[in-house]
PDB file of N, CA and C in Angstrom:
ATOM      1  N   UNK A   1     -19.993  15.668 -90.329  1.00  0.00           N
ATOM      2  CA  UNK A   1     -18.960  16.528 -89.798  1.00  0.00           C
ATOM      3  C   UNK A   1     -17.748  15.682 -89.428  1.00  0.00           C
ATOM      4  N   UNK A   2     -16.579  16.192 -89.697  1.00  0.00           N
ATOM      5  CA  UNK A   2     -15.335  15.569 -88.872  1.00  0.00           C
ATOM      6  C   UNK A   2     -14.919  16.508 -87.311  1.00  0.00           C
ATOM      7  N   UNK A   3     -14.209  15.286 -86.520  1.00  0.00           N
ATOM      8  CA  UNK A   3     -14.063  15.599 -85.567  1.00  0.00           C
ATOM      9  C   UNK A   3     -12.521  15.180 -85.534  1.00  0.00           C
ATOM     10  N   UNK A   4     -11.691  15.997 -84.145  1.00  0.00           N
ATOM     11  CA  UNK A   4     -10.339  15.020 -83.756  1.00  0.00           C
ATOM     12  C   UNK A   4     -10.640  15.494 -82.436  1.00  0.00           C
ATOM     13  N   UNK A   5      -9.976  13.480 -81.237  1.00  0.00           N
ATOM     14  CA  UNK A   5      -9.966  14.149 -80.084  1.00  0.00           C
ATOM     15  C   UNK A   5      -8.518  14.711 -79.806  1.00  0.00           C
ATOM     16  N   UNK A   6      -8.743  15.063 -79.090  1.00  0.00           N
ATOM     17  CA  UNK A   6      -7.686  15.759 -78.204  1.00  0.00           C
ATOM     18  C   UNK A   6      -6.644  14.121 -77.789  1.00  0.00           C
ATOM     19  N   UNK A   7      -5.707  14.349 -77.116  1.00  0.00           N
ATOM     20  CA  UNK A   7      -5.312  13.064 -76.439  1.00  0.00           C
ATOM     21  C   UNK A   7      -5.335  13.167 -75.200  1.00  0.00           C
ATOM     22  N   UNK A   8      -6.301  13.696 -74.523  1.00  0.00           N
ATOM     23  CA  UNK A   8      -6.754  13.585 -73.633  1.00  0.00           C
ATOM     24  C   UNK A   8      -8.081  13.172 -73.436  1.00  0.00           C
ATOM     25  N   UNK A   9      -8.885  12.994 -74.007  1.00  0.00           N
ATOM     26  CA  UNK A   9      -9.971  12.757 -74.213  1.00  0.00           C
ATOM     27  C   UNK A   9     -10.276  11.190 -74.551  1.00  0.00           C
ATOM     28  N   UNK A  10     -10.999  10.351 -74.198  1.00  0.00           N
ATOM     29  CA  UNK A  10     -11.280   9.144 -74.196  1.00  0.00           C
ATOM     30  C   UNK A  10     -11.526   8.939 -75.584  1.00  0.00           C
ATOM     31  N   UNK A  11     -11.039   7.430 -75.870  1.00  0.00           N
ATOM     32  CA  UNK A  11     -11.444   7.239 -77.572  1.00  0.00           C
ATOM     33  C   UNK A  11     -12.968   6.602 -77.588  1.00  0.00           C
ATOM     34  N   UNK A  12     -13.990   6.495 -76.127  1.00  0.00           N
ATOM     35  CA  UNK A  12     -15.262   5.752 -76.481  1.00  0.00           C
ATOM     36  C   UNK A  12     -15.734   7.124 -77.025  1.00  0.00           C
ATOM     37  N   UNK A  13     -15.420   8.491 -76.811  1.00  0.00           N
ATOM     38  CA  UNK A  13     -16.069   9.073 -77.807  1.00  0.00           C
ATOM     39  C   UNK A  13     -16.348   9.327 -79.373  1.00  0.00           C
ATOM     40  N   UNK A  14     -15.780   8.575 -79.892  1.00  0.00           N
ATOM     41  CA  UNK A  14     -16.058   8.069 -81.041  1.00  0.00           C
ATOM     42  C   UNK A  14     -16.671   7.519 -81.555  1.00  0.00           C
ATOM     43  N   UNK A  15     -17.109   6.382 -80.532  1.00  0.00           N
ATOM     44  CA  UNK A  15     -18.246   5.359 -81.122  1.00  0.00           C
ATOM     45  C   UNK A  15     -19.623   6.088 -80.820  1.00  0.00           C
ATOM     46  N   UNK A  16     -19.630   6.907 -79.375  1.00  0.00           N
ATOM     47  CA  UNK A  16     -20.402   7.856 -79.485  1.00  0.00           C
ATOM     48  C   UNK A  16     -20.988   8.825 -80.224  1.00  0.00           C
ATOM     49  N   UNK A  17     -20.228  10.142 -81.001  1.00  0.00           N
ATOM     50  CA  UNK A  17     -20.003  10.770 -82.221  1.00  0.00           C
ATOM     51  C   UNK A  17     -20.690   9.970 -83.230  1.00  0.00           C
ATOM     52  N   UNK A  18     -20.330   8.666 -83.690  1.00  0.00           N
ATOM     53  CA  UNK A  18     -20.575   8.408 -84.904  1.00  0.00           C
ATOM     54  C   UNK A  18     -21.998   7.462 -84.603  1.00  0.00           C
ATOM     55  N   UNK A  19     -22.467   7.420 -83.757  1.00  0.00           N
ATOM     56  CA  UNK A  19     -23.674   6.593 -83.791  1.00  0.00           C
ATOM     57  C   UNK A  19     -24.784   7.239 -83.509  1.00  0.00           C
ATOM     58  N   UNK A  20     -24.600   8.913 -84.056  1.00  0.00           N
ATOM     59  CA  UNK A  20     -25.540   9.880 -83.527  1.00  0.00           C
ATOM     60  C   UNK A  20     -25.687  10.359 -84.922  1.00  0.00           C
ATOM     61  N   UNK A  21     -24.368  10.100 -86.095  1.00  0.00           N
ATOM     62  CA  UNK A  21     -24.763  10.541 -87.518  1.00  0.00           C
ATOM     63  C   UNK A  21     -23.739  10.152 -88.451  1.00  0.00           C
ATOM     64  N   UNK A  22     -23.655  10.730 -89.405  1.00  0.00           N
ATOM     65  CA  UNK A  22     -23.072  10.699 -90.240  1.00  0.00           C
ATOM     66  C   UNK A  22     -21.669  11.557 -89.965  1.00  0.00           C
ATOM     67  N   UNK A  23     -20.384  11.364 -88.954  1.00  0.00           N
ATOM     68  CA  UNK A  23     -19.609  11.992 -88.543  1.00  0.00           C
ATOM     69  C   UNK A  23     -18.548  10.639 -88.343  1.00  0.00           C
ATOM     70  N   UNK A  24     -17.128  11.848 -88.828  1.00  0.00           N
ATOM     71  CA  UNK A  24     -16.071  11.071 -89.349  1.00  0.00           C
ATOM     72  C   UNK A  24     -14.647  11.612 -87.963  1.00  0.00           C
ATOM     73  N   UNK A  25     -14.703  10.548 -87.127  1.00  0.00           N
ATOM     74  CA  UNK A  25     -13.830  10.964 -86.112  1.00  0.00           C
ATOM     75  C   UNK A  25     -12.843  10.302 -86.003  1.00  0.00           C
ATOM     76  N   UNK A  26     -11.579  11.181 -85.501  1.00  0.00           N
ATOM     77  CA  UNK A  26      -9.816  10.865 -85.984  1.00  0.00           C
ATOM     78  C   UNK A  26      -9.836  11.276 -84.043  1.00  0.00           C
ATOM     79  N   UNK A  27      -8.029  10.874 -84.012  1.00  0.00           N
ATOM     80  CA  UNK A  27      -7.843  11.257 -82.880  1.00  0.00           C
ATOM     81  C   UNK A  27      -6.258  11.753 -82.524  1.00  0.00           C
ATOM     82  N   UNK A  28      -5.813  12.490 -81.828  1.00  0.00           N
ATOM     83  CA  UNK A  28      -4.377  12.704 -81.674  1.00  0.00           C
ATOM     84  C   UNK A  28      -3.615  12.166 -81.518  1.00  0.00           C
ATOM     85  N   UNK A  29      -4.144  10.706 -80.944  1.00  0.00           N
ATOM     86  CA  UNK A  29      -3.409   9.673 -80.493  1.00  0.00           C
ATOM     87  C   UNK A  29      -3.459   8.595 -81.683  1.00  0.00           C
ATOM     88  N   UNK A  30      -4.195   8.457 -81.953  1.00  0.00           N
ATOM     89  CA  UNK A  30      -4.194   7.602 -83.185  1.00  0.00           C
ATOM     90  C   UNK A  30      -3.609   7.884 -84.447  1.00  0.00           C
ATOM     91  N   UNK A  31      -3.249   9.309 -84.496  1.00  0.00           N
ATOM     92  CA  UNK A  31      -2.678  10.104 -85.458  1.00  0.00           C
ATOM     93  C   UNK A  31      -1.059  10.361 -85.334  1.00  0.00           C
ATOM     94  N   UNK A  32      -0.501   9.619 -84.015  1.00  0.00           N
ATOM     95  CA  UNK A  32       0.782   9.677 -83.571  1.00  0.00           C
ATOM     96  C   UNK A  32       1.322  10.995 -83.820  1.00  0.00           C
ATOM     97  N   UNK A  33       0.849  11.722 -83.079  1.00  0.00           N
ATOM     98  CA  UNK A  33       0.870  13.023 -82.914  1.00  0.00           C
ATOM     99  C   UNK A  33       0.320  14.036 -81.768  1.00  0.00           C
ATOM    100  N   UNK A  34       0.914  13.220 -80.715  1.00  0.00           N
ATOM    101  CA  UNK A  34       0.785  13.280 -79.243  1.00  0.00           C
ATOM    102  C   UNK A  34       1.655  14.126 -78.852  1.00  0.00           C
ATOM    103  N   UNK A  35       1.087  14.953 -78.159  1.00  0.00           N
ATOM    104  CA  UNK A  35       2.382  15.959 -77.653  1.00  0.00           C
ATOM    105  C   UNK A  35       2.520  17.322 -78.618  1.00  0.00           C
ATOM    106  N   UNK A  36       1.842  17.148 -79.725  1.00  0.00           N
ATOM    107  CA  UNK A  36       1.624  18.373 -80.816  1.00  0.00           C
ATOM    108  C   UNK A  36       0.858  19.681 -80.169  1.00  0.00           C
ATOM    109  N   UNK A  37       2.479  21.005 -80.085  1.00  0.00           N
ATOM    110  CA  UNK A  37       1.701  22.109 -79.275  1.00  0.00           C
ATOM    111  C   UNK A  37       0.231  22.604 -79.884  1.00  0.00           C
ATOM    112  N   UNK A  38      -0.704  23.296 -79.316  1.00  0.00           N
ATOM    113  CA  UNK A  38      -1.587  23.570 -78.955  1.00  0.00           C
ATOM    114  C   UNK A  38      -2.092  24.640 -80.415  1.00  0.00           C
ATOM    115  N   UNK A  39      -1.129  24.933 -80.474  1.00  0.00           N
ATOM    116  CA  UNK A  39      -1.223  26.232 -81.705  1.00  0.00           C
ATOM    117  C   UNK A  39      -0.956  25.735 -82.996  1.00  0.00           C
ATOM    118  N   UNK A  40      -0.355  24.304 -83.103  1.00  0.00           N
ATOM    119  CA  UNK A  40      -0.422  23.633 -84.188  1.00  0.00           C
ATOM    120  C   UNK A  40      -1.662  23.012 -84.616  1.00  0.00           C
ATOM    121  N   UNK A  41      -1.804  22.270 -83.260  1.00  0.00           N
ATOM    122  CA  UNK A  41      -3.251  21.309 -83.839  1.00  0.00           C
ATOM    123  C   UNK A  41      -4.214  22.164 -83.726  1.00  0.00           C
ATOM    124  N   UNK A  42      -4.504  23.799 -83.385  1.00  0.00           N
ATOM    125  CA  UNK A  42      -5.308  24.554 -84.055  1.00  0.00           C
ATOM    126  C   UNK A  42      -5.645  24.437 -85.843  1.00  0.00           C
ATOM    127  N   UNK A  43      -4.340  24.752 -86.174  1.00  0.00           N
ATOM    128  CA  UNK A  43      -4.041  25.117 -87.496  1.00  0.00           C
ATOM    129  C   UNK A  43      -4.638  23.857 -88.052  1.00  0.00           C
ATOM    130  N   UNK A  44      -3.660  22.427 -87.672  1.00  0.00           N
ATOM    131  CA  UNK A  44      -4.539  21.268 -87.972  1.00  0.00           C
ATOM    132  C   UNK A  44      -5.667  21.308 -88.489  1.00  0.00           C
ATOM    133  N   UNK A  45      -6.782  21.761 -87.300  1.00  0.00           N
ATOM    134  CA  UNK A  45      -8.242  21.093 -87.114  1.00  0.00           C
ATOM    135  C   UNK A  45      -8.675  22.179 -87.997  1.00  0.00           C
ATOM    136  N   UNK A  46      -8.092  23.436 -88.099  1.00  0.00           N
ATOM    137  CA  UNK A  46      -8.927  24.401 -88.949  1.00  0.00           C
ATOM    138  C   UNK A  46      -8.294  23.589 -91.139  1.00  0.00           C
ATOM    139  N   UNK A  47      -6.998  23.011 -90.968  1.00  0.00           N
ATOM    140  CA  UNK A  47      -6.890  23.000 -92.425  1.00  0.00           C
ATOM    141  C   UNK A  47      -7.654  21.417 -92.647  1.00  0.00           C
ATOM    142  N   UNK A  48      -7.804  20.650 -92.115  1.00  0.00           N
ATOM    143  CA  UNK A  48      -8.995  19.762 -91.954  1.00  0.00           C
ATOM    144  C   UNK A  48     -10.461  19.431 -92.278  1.00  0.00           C
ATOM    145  N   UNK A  49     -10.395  20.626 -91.869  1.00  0.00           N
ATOM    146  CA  UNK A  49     -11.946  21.538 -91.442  1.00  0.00           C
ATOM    147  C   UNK A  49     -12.406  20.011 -90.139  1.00  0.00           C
ATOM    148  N   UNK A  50     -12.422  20.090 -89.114  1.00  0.00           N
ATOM    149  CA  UNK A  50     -12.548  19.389 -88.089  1.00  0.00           C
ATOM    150  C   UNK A  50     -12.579  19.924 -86.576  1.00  0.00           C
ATOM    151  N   UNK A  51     -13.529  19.385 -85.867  1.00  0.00           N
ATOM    152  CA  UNK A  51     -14.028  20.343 -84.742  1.00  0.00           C
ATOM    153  C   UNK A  51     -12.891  19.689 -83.700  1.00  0.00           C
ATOM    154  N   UNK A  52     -12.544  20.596 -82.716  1.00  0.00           N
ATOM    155  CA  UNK A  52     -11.443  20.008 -81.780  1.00  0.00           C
ATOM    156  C   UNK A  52     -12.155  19.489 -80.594  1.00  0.00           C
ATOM    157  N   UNK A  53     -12.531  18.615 -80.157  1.00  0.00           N
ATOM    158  CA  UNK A  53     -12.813  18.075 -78.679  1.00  0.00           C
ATOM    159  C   UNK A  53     -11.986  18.086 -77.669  1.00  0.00           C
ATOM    160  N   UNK A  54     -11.716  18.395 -76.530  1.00  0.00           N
ATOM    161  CA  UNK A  54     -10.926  18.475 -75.544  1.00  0.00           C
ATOM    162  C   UNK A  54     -11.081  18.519 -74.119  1.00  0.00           C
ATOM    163  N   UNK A  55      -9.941  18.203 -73.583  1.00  0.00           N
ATOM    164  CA  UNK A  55     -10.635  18.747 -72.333  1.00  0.00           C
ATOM    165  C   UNK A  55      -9.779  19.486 -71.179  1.00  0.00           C
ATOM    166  N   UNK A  56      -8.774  20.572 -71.976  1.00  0.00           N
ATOM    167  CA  UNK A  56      -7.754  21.471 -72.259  1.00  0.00           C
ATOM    168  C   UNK A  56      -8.438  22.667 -72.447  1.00  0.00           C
ATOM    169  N   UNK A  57      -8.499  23.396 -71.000  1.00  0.00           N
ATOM    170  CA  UNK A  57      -8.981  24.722 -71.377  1.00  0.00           C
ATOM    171  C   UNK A  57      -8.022  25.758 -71.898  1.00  0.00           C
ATOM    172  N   UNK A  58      -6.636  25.482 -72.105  1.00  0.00           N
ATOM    173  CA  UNK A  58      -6.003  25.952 -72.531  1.00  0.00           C
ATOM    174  C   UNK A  58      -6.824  26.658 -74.464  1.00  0.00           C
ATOM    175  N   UNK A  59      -7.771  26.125 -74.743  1.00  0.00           N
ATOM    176  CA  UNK A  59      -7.940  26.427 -75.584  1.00  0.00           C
ATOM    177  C   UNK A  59      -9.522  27.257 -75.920  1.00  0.00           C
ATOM    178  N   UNK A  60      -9.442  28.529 -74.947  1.00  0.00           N
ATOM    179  CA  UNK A  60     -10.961  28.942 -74.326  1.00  0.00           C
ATOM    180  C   UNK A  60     -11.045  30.178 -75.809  1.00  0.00           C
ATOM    181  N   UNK A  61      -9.385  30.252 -75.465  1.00  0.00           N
ATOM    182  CA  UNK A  61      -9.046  31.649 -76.138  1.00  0.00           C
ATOM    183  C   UNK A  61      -8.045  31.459 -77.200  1.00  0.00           C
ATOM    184  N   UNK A  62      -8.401  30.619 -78.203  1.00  0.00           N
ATOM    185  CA  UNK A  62      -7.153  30.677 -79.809  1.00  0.00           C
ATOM    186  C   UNK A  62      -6.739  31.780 -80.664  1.00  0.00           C
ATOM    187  N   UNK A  63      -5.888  31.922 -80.487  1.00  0.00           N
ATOM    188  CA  UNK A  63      -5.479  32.996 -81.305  1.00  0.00           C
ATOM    189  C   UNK A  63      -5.126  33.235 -82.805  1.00  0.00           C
ATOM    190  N   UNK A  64      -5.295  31.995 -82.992  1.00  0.00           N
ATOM    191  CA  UNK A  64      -5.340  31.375 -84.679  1.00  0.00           C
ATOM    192  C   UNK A  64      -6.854  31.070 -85.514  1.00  0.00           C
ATOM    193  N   UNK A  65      -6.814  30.850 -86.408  1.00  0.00           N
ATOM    194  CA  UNK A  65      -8.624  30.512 -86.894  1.00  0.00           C
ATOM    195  C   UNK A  65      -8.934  28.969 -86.321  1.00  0.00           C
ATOM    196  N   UNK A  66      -9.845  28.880 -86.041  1.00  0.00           N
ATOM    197  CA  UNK A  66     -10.414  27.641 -85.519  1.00  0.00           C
ATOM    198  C   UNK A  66     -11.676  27.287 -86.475  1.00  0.00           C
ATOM    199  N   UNK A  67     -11.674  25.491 -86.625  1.00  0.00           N
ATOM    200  CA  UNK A  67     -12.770  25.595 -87.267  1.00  0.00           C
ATOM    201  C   UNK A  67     -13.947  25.192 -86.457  1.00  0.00           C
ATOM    202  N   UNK A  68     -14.063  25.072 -85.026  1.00  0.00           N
ATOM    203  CA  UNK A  68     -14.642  24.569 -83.817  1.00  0.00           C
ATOM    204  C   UNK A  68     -13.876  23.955 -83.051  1.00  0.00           C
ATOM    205  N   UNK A  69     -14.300  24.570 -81.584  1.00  0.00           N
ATOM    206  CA  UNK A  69     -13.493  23.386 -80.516  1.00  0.00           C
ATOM    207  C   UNK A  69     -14.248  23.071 -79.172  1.00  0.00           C
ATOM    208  N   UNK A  70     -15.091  21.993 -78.955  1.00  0.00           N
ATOM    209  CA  UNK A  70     -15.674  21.760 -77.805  1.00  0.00           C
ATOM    210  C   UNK A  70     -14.572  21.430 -77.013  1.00  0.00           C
ATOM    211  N   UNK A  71     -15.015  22.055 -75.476  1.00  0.00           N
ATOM    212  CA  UNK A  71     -14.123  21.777 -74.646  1.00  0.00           C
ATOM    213  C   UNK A  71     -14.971  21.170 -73.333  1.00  0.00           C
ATOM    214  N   UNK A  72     -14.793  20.416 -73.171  1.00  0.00           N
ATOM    215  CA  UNK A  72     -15.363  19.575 -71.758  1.00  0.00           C
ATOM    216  C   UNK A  72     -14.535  19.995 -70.395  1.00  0.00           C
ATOM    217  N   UNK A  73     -15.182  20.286 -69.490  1.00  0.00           N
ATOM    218  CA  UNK A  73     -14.445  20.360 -68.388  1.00  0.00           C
ATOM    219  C   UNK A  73     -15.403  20.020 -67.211  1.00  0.00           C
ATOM    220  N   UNK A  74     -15.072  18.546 -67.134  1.00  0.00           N
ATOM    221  CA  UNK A  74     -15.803  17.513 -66.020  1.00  0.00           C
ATOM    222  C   UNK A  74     -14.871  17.581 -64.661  1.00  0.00           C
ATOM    223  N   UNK A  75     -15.868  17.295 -63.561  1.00  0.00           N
ATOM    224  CA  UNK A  75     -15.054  17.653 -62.262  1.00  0.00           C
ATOM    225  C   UNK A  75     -13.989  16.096 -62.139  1.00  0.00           C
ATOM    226  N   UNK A  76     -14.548  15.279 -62.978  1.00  0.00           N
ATOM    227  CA  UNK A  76     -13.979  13.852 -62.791  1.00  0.00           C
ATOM    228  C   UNK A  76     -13.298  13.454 -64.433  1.00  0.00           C
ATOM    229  N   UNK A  77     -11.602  13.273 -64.745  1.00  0.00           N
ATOM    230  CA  UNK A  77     -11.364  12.939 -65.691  1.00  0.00           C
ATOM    231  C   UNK A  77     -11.482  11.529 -66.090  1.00  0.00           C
ATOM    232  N   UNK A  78     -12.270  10.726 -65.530  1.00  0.00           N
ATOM    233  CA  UNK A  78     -12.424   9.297 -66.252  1.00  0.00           C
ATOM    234  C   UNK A  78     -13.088   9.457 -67.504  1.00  0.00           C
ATOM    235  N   UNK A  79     -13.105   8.165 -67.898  1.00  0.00           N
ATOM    236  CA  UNK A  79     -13.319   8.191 -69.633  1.00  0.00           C
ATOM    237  C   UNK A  79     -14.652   8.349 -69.438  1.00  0.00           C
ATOM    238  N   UNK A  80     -15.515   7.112 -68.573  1.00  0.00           N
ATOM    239  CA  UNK A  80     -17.083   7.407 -68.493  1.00  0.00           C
ATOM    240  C   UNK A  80     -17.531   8.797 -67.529  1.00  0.00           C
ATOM    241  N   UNK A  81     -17.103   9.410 -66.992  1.00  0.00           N
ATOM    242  CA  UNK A  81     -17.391  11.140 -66.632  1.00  0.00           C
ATOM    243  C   UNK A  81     -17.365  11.932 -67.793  1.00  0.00           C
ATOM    244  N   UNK A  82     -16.352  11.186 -68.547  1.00  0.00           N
ATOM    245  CA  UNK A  82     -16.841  12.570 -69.678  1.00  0.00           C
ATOM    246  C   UNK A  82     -17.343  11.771 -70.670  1.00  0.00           C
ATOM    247  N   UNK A  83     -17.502  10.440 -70.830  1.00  0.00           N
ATOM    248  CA  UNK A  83     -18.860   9.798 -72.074  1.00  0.00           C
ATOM    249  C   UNK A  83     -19.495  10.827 -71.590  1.00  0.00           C
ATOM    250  N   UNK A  84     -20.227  10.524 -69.866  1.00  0.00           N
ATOM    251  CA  UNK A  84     -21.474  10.967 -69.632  1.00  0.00           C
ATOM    252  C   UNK A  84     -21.562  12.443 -69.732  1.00  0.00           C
ATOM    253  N   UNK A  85     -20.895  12.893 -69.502  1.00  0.00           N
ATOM    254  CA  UNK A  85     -20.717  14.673 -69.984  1.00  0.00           C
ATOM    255  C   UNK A  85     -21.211  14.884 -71.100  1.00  0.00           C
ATOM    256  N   UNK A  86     -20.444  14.547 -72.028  1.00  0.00           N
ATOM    257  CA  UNK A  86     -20.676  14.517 -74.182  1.00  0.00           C
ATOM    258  C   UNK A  86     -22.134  14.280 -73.947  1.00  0.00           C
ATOM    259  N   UNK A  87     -22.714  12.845 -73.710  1.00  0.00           N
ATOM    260  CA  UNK A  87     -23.885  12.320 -73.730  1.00  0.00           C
ATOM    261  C   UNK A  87     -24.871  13.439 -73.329  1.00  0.00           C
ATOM    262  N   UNK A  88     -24.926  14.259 -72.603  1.00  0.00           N
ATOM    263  CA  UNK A  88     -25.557  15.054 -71.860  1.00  0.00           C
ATOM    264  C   UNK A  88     -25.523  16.666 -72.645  1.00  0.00           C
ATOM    265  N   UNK A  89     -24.279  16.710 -73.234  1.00  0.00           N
ATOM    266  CA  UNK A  89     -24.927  17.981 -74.102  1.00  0.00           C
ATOM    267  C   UNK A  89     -25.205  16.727 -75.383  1.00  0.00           C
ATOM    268  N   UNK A  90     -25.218  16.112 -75.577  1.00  0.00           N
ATOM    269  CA  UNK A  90     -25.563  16.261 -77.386  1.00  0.00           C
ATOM    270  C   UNK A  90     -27.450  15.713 -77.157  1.00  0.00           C
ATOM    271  N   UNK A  91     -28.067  15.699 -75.598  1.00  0.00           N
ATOM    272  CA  UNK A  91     -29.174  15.700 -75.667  1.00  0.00           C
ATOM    273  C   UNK A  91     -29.706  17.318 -75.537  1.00  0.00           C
ATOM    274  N   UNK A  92     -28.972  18.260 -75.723  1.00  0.00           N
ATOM    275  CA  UNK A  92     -29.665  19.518 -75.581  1.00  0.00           C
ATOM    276  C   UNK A  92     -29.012  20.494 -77.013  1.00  0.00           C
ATOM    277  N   UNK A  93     -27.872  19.879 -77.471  1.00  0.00           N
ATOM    278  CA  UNK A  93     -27.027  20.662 -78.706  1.00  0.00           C
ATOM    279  C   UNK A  93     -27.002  19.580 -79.893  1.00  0.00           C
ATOM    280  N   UNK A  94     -27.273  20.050 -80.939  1.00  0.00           N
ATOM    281  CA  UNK A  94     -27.110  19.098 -81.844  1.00  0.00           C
ATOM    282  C   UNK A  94     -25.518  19.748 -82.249  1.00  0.00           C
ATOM    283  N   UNK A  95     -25.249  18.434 -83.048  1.00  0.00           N
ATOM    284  CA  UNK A  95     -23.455  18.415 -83.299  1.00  0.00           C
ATOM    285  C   UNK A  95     -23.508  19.195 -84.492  1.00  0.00           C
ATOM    286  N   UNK A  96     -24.429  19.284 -85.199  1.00  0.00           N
ATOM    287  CA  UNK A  96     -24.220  19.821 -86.875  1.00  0.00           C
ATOM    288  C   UNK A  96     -24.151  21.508 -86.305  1.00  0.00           C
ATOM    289  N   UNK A  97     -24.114  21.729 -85.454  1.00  0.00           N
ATOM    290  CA  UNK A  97     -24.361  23.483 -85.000  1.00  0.00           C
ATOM    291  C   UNK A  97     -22.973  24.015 -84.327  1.00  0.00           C
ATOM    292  N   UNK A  98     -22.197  22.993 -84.396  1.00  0.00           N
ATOM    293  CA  UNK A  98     -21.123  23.298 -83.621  1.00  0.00           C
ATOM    294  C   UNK A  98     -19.821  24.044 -84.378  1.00  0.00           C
ATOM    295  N   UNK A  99     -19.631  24.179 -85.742  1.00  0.00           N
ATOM    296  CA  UNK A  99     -18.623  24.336 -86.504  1.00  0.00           C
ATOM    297  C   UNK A  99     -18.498  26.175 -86.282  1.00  0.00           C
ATOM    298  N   UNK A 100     -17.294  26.475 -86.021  1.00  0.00           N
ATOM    299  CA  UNK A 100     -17.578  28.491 -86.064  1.00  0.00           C
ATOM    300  C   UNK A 100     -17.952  28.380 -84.730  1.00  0.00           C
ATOM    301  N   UNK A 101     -17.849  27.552 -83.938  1.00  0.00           N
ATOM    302  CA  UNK A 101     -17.798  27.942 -82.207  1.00  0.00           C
ATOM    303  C   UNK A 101     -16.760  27.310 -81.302  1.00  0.00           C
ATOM    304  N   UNK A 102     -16.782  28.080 -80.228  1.00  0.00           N
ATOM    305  CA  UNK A 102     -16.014  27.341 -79.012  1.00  0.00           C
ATOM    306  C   UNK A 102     -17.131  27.395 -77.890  1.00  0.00           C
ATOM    307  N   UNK A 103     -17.251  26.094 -77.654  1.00  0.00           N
ATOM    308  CA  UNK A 103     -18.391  25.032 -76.726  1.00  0.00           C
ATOM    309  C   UNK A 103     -17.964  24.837 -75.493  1.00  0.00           C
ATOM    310  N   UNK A 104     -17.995  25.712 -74.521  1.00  0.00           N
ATOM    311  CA  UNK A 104     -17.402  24.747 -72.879  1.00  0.00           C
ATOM    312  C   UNK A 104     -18.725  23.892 -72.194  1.00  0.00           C
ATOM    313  N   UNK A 105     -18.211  22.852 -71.958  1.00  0.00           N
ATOM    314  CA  UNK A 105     -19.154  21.668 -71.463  1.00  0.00           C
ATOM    315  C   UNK A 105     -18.904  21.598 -69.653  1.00  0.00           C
ATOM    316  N   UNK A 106     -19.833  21.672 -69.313  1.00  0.00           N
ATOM    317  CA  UNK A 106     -19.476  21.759 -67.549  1.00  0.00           C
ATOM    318  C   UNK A 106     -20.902  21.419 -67.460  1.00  0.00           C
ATOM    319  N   UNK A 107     -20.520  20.325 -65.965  1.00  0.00           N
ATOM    320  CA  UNK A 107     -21.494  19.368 -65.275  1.00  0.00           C
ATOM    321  C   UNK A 107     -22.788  19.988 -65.274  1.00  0.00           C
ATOM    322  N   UNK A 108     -23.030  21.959 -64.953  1.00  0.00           N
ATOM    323  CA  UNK A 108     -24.581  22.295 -64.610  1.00  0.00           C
ATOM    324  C   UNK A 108     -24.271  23.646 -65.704  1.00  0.00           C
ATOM    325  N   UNK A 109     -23.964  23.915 -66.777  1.00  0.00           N
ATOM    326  CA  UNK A 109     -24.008  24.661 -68.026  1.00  0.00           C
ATOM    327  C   UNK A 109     -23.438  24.129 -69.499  1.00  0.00           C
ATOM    328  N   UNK A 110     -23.669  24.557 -70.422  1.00  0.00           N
ATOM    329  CA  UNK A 110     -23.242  24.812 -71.516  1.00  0.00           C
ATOM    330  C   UNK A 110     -22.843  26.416 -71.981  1.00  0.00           C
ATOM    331  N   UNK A 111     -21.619  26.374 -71.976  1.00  0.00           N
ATOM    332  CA  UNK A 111     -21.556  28.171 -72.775  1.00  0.00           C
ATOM    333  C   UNK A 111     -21.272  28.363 -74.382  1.00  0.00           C
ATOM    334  N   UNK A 112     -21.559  28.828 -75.176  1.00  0.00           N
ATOM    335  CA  UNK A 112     -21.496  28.469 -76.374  1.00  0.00           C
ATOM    336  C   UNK A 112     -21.392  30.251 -76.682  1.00  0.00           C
ATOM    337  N   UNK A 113     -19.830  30.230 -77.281  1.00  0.00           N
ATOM    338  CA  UNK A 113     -19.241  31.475 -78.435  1.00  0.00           C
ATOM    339  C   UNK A 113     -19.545  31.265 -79.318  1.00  0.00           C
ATOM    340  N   UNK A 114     -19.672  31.999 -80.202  1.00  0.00           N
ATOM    341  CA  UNK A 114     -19.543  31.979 -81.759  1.00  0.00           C
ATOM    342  C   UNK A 114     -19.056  33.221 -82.149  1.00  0.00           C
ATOM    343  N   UNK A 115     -17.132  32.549 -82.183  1.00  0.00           N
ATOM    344  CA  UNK A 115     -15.945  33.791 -82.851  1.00  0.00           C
ATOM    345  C   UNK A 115     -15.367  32.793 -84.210  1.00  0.00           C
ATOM    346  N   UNK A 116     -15.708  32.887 -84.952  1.00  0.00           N
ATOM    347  CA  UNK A 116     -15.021  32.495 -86.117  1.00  0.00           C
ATOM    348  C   UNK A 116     -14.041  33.521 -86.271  1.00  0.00           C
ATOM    349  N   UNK A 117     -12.740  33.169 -86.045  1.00  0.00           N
ATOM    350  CA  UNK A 117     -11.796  33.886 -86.265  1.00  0.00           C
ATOM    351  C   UNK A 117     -10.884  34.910 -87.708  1.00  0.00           C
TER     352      UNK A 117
END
């Protein structure tokens, strides 16, 4: 699967992501394309085909097609609060299940949609 983070989102999740499979992860920041509104890098991640990671609830509710977007929302934004967040669902969600959903990640749930738009 491909992924992009958000630029908000720490880049150790990457080494994370990819040492769990066969998954190809980009990032907003690395893509110099920081600051790209919200409704673009929808469009992005859906013409991509790439799941959005974030941690921007601004994106609970897209109004465009999405091709997945986990959203983390840790009470603590350090980089290792939300390793350990990620770390913690991908021991209860596998990543290959995630494409055609929006994923909110919080410290004592997982909520998991499935609106393919």
């Amino acid at each position: 699967m491909k992924f992009k983070l958000d630029e908000n989102v720490p880049w150790i999740l990457k080494k994370v992501i990819e040492n769990i499979g066969q998954h190809e992860v980009d990032s907003v920041f690395h893509e110099n394309i920081s600051g790209i509104d919200d409704k673009s890098l929808i469009i992005k991640c859906f013409e991509e085909k790439r799941l959005l990671i974030t941690l921007n609830a601004d994106f609970i509710n897209p109004t465009d097609n999405f091709y997945g977007i986990i959203i983390m929302r840790s009470k603590k934004q350090g980089k290792n609060a939300v390793k350990e967040l990620f770390e913690r669902f991908l021991k209860s969600f596998p990543l290959e299940e995630s494409s055609g959903k929006i994923i909110i990640i919080e410290p004592n749930q997982i909520r998991i949609r499935s609106e393919i738009s």
